[in-house]
C-alpha atoms as a PDB file:
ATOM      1  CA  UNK A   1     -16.864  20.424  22.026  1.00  0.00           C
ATOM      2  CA  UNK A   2     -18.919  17.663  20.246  1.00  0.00           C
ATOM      3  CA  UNK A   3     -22.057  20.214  19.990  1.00  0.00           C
ATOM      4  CA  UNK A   4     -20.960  23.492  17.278  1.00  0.00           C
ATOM      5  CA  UNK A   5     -23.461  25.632  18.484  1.00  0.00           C
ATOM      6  CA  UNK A   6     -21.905  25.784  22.052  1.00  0.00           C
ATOM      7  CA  UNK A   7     -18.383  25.712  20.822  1.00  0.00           C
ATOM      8  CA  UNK A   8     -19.398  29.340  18.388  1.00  0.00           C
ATOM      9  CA  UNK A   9     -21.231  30.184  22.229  1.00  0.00           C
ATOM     10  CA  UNK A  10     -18.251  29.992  23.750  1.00  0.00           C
ATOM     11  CA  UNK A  11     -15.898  31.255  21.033  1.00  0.00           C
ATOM     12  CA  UNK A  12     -18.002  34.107  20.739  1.00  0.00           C
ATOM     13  CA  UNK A  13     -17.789  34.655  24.682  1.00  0.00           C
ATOM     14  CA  UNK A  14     -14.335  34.206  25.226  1.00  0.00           C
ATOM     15  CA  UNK A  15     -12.583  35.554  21.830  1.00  0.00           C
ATOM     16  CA  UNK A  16     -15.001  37.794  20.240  1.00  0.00           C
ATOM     17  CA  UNK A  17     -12.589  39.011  17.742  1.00  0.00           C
ATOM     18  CA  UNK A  18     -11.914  35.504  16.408  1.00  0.00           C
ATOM     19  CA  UNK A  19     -15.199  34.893  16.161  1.00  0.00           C
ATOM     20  CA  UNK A  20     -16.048  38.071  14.323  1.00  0.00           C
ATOM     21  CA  UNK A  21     -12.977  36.914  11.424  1.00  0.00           C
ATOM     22  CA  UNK A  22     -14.611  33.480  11.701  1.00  0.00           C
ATOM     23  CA  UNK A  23     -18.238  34.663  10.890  1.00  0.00           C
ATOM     24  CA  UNK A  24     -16.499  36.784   7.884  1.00  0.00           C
ATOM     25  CA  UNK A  25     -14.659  33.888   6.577  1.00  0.00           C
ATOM     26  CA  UNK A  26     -11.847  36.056   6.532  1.00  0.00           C
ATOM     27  CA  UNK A  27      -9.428  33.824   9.141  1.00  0.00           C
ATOM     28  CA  UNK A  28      -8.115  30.589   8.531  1.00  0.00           C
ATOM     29  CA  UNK A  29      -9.562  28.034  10.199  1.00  0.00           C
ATOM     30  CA  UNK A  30      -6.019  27.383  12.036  1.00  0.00           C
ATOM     31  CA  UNK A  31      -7.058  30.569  14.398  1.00  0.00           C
ATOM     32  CA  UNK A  32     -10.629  29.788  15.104  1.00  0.00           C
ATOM     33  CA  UNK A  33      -8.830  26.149  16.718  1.00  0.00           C
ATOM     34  CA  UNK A  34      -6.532  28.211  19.223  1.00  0.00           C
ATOM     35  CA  UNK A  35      -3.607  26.293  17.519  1.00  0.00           C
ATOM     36  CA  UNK A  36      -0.790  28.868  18.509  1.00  0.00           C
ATOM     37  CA  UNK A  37       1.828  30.370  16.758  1.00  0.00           C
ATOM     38  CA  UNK A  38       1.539  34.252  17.466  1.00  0.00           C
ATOM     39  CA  UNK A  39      -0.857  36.429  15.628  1.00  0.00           C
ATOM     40  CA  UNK A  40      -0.428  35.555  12.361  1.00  0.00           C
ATOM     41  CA  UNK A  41      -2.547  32.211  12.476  1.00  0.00           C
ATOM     42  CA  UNK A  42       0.238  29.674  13.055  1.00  0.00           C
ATOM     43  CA  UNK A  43       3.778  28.174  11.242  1.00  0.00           C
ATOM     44  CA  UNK A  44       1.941  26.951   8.217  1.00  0.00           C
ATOM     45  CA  UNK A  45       0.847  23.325   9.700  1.00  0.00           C
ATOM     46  CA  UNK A  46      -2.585  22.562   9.816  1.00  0.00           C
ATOM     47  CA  UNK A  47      -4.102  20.361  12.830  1.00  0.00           C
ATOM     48  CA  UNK A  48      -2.233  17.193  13.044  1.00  0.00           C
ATOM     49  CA  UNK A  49       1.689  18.034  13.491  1.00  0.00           C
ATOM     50  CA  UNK A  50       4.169  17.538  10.953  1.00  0.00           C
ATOM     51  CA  UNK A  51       2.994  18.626   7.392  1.00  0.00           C
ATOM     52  CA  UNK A  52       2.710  15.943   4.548  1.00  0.00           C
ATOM     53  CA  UNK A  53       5.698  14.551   3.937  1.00  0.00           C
ATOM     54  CA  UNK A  54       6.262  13.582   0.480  1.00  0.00           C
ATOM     55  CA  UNK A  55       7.894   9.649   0.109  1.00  0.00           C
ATOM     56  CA  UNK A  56       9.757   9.022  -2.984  1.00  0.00           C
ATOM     57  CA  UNK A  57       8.856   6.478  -5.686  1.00  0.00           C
ATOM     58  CA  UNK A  58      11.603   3.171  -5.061  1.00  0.00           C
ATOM     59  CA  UNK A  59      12.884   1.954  -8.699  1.00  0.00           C
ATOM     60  CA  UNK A  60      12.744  -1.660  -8.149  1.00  0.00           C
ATOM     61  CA  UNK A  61      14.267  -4.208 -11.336  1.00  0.00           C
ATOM     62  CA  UNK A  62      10.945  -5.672 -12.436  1.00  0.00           C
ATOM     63  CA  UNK A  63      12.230  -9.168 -12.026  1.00  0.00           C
ATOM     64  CA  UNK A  64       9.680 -12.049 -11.441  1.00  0.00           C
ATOM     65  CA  UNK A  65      11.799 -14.879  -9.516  1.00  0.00           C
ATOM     66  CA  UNK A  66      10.238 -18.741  -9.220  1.00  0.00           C
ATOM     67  CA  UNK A  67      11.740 -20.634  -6.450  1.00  0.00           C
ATOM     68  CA  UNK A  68      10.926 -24.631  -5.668  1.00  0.00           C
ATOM     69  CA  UNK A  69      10.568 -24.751  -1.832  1.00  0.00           C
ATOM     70  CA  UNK A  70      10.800 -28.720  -0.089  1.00  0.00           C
ATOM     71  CA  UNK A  71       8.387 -29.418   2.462  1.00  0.00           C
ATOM     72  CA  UNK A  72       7.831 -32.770   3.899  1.00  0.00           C
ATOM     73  CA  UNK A  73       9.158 -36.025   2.420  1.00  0.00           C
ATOM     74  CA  UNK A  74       8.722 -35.671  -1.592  1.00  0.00           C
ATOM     75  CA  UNK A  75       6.370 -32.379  -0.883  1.00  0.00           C
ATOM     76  CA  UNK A  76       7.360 -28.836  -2.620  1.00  0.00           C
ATOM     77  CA  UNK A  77       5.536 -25.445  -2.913  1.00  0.00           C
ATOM     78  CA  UNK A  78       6.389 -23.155  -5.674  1.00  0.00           C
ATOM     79  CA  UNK A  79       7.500 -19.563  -4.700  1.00  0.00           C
ATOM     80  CA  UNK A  80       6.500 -16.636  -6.625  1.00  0.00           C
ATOM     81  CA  UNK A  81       8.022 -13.286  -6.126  1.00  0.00           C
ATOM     82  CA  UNK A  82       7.870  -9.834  -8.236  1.00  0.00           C
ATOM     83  CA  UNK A  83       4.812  -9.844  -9.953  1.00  0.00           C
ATOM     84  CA  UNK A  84       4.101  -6.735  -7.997  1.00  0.00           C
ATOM     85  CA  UNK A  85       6.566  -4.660  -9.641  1.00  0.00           C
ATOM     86  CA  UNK A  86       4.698  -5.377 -13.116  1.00  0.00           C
ATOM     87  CA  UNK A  87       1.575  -3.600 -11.447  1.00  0.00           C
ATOM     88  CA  UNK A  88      -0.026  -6.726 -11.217  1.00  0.00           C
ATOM     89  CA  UNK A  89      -2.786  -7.222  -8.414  1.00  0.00           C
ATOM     90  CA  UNK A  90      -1.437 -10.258  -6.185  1.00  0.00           C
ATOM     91  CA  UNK A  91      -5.036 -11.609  -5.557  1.00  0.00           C
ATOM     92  CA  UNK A  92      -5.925 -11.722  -8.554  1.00  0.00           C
ATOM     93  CA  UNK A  93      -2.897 -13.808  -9.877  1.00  0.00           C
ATOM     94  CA  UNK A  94      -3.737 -16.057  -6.790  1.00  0.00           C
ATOM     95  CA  UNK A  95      -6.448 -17.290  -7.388  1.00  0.00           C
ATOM     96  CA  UNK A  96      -6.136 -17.688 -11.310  1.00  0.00           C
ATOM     97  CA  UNK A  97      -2.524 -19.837 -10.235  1.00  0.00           C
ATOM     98  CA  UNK A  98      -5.197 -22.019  -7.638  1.00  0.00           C
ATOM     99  CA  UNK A  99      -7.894 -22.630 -10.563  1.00  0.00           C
ATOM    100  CA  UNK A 100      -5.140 -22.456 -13.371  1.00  0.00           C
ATOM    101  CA  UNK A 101      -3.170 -25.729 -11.616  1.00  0.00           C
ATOM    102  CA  UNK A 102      -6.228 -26.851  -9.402  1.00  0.00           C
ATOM    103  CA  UNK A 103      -4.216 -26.352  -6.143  1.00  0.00           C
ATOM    104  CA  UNK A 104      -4.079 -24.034  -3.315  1.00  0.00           C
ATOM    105  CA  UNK A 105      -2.091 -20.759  -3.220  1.00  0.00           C
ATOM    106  CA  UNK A 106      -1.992 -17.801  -1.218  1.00  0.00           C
ATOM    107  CA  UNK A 107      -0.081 -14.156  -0.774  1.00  0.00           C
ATOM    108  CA  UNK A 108       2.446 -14.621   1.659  1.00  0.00           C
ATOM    109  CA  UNK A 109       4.421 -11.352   1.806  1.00  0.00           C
ATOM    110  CA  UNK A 110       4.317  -8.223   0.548  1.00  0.00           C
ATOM    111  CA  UNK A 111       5.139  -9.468  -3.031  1.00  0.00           C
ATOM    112  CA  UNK A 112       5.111 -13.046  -2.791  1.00  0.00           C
ATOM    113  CA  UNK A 113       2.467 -16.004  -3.416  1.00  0.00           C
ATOM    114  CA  UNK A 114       3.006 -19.783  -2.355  1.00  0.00           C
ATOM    115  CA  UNK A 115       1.593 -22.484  -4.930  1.00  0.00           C
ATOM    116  CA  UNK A 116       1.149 -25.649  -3.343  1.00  0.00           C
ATOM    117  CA  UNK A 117       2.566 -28.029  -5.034  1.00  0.00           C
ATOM    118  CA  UNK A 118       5.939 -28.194  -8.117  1.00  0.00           C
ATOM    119  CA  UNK A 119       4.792 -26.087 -10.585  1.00  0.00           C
ATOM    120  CA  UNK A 120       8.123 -24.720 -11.896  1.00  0.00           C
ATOM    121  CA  UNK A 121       7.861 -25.852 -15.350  1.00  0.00           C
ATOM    122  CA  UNK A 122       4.353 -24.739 -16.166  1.00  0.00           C
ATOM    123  CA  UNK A 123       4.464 -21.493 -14.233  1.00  0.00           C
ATOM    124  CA  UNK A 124       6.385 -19.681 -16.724  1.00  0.00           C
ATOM    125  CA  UNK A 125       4.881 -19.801 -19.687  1.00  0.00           C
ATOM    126  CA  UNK A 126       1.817 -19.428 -17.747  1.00  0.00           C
ATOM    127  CA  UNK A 127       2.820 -16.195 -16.511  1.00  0.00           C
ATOM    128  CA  UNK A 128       4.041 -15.222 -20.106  1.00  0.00           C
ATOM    129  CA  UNK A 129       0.241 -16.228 -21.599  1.00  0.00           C
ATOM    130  CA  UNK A 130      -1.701 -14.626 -18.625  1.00  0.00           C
ATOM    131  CA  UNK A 131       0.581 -11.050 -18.283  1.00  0.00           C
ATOM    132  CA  UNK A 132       2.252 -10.427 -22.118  1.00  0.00           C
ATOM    133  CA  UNK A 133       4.411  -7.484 -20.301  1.00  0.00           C
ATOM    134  CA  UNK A 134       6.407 -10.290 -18.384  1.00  0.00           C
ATOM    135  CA  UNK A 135       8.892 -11.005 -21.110  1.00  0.00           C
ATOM    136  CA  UNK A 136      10.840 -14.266 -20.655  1.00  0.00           C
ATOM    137  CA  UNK A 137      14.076 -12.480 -19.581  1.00  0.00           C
ATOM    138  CA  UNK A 138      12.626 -10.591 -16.696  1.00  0.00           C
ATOM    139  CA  UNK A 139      11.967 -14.172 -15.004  1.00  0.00           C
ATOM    140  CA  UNK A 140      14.480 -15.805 -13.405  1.00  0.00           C
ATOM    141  CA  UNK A 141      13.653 -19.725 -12.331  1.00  0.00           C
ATOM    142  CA  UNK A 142      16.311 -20.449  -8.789  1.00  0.00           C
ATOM    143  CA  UNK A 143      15.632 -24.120  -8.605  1.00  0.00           C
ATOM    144  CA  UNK A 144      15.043 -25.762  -5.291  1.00  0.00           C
ATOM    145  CA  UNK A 145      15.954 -23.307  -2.825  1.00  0.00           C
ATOM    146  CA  UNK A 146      15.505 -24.003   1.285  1.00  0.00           C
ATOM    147  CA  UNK A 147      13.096 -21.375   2.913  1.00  0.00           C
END
């Protein structure tokens, strides 16, 4: 019930013994919910299901690719991917790459931010002079690549 006062009413009224272990503090809460599981309070879950399942780290290369990207007539956008995997906070290298080359940019994907504009020759040693722990062989510059 939304109200605890009339849920410990009727708790009290209907399973006095629960109650009595609940007023103790004695019980785990997982009894006083009427979860099931036979008298000993339940099979170790607490409300909710499944119990908390642990995910394992992935060990991604920290590799920081550069791609050139063709748009319209003589247009390009520059590709970014990877900067993630140096723990570096996407936004943040967004908007320094729009104010650094005076353009527009924006996170695309998961790990993955679109300069407007050819920016493949600067970007680099950009990069290098903005994040120190990107070392020049952990980049990798494909050229023009179609999307």
């Amino acid at each position: 019930m939304p109200e605890p006062a009339k849920c410990k009413q009727w708790l009290e009224k209907n399973f006095p013994d629960v109650f009595a272990k609940l007023t103790l503090g004695t019980a785990p809460k997982q009894e006083s919910k009427g979860g099931g599981g036979g008298e000993d309070g339940g099979g170790g879950r607490g409300r909710g299901g499944r119990g908390q399942i642990k995910q394992k780290k992935k060990t991604v290369p920290q590799k920081v690719t550069i791609a050139k990207i063709p748009r319209a007539k003589k247009k390009y956008v520059t590709r970014v991917c990877g900067l993630a995997t140096f723990d570096i906070e996407l936004k943040e290298a967004q908007r320094f790459f729009a104010q650094k080359f005076s353009c527009g940019a924006s996170v695309t994907a998961e790990d993955e931010i679109i300069i407007q504009g050819d920016f493949t020759d600067d970007i680099i040693d950009v990069i290098q002079e903005k994040w120190p722990e990107v070392d020049d062989d952990s980049i990798d510059d494909l050229g023009e690549v179609k999307k």
